[in-house]
PDB file of N, CA and C in Angstrom:
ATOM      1  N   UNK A   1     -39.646 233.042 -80.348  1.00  0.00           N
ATOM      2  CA  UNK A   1     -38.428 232.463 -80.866  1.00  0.00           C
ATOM      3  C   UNK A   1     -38.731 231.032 -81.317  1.00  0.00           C
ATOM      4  N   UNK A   2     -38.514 230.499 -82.388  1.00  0.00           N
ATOM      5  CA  UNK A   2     -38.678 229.532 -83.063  1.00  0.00           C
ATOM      6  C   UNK A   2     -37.409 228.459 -83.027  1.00  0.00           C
ATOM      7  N   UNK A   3     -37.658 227.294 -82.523  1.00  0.00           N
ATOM      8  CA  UNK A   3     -37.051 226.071 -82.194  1.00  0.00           C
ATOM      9  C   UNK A   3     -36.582 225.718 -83.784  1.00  0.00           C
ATOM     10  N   UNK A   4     -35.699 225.294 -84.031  1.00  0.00           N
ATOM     11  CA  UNK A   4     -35.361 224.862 -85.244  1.00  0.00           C
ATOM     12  C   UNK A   4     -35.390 222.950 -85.708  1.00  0.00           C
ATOM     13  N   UNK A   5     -35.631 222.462 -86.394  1.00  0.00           N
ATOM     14  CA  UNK A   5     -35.840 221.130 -86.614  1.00  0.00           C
ATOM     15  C   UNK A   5     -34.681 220.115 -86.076  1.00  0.00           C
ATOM     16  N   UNK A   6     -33.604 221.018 -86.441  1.00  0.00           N
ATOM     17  CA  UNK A   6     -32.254 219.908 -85.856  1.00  0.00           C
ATOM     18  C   UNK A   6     -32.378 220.235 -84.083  1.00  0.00           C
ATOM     19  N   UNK A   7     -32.334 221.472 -83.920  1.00  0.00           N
ATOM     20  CA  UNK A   7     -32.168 220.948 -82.329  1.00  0.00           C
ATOM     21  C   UNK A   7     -33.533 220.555 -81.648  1.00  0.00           C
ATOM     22  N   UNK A   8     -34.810 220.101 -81.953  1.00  0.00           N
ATOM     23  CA  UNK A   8     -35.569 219.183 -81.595  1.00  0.00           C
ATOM     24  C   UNK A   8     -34.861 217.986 -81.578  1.00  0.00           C
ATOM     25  N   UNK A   9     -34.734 217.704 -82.749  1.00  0.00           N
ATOM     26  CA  UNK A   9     -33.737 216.446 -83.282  1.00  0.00           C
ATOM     27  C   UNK A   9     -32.332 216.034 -82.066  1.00  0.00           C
ATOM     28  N   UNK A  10     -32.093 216.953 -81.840  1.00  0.00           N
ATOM     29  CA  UNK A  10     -30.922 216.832 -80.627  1.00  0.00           C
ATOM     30  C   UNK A  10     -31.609 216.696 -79.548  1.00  0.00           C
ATOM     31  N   UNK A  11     -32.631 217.391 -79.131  1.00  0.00           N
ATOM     32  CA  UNK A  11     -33.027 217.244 -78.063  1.00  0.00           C
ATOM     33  C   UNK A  11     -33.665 215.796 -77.576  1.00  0.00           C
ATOM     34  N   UNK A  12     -34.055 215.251 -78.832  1.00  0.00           N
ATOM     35  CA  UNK A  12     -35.117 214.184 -78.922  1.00  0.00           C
ATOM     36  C   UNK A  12     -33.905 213.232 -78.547  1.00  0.00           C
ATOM     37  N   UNK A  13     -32.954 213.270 -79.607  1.00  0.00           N
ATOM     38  CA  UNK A  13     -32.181 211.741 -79.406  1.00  0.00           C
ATOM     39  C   UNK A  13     -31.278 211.960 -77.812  1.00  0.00           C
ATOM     40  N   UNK A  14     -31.116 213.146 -77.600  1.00  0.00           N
ATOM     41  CA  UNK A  14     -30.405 213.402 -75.573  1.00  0.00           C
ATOM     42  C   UNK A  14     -31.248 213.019 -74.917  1.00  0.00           C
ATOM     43  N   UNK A  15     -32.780 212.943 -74.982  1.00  0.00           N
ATOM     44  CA  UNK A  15     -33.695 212.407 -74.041  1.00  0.00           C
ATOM     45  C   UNK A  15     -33.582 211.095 -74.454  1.00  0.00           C
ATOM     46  N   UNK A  16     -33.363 210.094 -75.107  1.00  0.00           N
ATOM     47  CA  UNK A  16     -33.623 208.664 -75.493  1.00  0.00           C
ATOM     48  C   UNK A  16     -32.376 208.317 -75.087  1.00  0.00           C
ATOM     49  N   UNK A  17     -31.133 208.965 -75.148  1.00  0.00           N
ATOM     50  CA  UNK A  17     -29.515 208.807 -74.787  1.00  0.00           C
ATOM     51  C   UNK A  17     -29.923 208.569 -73.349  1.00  0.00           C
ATOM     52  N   UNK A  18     -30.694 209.369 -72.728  1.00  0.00           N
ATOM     53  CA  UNK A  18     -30.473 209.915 -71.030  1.00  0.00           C
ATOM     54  C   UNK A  18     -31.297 208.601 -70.193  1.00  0.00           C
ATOM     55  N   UNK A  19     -33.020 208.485 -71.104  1.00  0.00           N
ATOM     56  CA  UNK A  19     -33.492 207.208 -71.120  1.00  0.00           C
ATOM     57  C   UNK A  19     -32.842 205.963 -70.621  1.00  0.00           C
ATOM     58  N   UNK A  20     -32.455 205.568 -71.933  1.00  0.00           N
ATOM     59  CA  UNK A  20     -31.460 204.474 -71.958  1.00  0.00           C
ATOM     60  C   UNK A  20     -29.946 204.124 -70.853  1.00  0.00           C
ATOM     61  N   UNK A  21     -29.596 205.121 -70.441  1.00  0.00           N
ATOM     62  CA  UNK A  21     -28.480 205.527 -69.656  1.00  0.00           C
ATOM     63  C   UNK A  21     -29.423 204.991 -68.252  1.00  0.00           C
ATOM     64  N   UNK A  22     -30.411 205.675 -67.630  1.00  0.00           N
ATOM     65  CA  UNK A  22     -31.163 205.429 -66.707  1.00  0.00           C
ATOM     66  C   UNK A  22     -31.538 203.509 -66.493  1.00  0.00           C
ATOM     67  N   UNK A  23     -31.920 202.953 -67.902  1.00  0.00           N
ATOM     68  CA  UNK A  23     -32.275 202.294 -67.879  1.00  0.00           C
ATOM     69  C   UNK A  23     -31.551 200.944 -67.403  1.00  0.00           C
ATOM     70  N   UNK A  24     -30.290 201.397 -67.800  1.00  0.00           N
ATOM     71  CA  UNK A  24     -29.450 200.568 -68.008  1.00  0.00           C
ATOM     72  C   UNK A  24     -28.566 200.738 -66.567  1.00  0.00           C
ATOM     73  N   UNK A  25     -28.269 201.598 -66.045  1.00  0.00           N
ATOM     74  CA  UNK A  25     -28.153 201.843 -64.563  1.00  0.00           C
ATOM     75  C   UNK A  25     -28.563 201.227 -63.961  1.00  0.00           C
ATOM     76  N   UNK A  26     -29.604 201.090 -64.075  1.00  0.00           N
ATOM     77  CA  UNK A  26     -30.812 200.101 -63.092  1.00  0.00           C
ATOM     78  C   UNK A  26     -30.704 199.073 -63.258  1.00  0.00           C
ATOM     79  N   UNK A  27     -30.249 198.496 -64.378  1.00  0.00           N
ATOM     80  CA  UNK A  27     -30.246 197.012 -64.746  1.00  0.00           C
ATOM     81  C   UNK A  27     -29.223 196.212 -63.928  1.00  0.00           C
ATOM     82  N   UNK A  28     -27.841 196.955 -64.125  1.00  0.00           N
ATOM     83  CA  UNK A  28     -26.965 196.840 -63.368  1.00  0.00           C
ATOM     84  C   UNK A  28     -26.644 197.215 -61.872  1.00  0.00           C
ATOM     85  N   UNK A  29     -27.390 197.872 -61.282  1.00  0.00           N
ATOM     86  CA  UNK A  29     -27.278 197.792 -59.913  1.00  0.00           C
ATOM     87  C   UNK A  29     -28.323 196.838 -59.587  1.00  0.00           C
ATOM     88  N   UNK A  30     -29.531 196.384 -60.168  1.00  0.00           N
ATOM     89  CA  UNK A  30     -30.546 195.478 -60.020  1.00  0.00           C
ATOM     90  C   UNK A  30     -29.486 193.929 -59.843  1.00  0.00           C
ATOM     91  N   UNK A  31     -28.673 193.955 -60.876  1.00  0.00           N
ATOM     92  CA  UNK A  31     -27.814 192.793 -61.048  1.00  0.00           C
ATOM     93  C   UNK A  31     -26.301 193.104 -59.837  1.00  0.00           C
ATOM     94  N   UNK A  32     -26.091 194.055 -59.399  1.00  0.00           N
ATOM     95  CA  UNK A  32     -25.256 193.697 -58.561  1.00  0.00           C
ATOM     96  C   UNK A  32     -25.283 193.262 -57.364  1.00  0.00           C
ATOM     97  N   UNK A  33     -26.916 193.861 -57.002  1.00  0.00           N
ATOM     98  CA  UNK A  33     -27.481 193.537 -55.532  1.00  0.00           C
ATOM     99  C   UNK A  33     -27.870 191.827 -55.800  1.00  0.00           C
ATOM    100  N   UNK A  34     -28.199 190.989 -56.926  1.00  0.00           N
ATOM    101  CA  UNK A  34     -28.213 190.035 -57.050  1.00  0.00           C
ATOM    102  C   UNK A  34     -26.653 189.091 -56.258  1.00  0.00           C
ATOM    103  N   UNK A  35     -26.289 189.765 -57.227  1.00  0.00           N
ATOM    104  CA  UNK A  35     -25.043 189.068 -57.192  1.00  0.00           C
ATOM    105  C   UNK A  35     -24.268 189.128 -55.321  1.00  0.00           C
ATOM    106  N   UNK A  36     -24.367 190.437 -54.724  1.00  0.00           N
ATOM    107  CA  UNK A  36     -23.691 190.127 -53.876  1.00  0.00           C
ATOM    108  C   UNK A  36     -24.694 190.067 -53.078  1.00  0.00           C
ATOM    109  N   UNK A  37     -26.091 189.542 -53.008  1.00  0.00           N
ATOM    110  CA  UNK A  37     -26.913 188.581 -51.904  1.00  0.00           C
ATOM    111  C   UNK A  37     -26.554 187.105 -52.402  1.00  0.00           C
ATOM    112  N   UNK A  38     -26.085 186.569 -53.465  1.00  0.00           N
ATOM    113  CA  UNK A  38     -25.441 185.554 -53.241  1.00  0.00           C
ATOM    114  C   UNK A  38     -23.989 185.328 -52.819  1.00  0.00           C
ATOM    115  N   UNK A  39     -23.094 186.189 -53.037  1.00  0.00           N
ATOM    116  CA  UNK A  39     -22.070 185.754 -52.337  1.00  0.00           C
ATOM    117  C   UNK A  39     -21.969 186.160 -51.286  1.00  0.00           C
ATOM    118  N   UNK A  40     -22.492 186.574 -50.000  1.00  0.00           N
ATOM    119  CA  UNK A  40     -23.041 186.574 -48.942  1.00  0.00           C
ATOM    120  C   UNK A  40     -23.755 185.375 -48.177  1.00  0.00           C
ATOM    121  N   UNK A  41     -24.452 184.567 -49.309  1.00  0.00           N
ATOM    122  CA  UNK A  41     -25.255 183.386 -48.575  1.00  0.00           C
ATOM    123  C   UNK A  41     -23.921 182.416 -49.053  1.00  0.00           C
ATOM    124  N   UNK A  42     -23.004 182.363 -50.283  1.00  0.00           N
ATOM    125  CA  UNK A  42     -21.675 181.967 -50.267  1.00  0.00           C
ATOM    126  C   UNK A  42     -20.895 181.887 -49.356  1.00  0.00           C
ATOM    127  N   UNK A  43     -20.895 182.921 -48.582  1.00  0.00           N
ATOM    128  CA  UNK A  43     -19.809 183.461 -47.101  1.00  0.00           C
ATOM    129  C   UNK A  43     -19.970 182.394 -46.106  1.00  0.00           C
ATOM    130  N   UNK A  44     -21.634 182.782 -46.106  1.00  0.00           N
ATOM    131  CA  UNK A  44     -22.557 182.343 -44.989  1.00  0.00           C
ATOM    132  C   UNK A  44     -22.330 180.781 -44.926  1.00  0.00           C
ATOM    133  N   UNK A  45     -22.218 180.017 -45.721  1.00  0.00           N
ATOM    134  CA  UNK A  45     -21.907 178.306 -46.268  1.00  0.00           C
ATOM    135  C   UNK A  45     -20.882 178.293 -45.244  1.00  0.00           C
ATOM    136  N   UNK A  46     -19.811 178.684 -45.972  1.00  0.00           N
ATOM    137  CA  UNK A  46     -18.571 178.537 -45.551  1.00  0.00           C
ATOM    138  C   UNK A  46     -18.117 178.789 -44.287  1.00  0.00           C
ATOM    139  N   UNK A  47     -18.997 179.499 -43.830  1.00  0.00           N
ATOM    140  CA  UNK A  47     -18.920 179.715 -42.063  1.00  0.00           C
ATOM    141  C   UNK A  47     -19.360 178.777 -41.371  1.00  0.00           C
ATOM    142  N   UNK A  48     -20.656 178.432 -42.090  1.00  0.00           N
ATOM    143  CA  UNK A  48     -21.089 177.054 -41.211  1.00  0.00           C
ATOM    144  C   UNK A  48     -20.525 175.920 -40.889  1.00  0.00           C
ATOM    145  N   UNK A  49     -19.692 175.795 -42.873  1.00  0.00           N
ATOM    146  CA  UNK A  49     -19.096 174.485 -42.444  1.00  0.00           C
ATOM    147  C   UNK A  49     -17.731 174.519 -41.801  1.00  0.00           C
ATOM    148  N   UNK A  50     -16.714 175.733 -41.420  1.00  0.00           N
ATOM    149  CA  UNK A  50     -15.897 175.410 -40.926  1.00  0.00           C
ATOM    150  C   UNK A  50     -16.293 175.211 -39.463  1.00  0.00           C
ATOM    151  N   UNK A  51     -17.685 176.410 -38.714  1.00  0.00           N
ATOM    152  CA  UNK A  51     -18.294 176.134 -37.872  1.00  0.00           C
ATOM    153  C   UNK A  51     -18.272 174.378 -37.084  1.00  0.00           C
ATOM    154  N   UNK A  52     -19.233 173.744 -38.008  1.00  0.00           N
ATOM    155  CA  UNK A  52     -19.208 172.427 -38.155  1.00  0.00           C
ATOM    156  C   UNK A  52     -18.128 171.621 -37.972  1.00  0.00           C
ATOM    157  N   UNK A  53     -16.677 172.000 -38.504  1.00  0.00           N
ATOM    158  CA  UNK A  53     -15.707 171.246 -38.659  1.00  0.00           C
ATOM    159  C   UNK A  53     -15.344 171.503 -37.538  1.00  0.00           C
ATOM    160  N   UNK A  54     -15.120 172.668 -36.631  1.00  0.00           N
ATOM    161  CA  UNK A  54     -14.591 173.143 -35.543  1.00  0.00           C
ATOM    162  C   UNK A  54     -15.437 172.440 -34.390  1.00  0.00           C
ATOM    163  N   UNK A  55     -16.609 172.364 -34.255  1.00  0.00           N
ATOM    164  CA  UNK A  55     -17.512 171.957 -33.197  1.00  0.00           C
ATOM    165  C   UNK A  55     -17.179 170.154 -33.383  1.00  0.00           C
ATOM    166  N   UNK A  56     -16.773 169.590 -34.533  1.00  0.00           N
ATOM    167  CA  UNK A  56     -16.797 167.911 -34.902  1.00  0.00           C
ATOM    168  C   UNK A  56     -15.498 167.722 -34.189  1.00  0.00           C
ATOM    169  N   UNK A  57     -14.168 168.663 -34.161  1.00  0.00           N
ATOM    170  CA  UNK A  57     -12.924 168.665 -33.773  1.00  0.00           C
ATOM    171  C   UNK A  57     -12.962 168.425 -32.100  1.00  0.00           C
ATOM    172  N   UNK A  58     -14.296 169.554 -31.284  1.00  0.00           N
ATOM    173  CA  UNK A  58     -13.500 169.530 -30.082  1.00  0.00           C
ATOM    174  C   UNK A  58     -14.791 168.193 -29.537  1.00  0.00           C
ATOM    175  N   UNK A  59     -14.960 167.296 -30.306  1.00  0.00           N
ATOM    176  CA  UNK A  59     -16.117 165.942 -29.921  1.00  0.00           C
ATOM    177  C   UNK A  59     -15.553 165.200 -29.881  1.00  0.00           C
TER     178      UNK A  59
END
């Protein structure tokens, strides 16, 4: 059975679609784990210094 030129053609550009889809997945969970290990060390600030403010209060 003989493959015909267009659905190579389909097949080709669904693998570069699927590619790209992958690629780009990654980019963005790469960038979200960024993002929320900084607002975590954000959190982390803000604990200290009320920490701080609380420990300066009972001195």
């Amino acid at each position: 059975m003989m493959t015909s030129l267009s659905a190579l053609r389909r097949n080709s550009l669904l693998h570069a679609f699927l590619v790209a889809l992958a690629l780009t997945a990654t980019a963005v969970t790469l960038s979200a784990c960024n993002t929320t290990e900084g607002f975590g060390r954000d959190v982390e600030a803000a604990g200290d210094a009320i920490e701080d403010t609380a420990e300066d209060a009972q001195n």
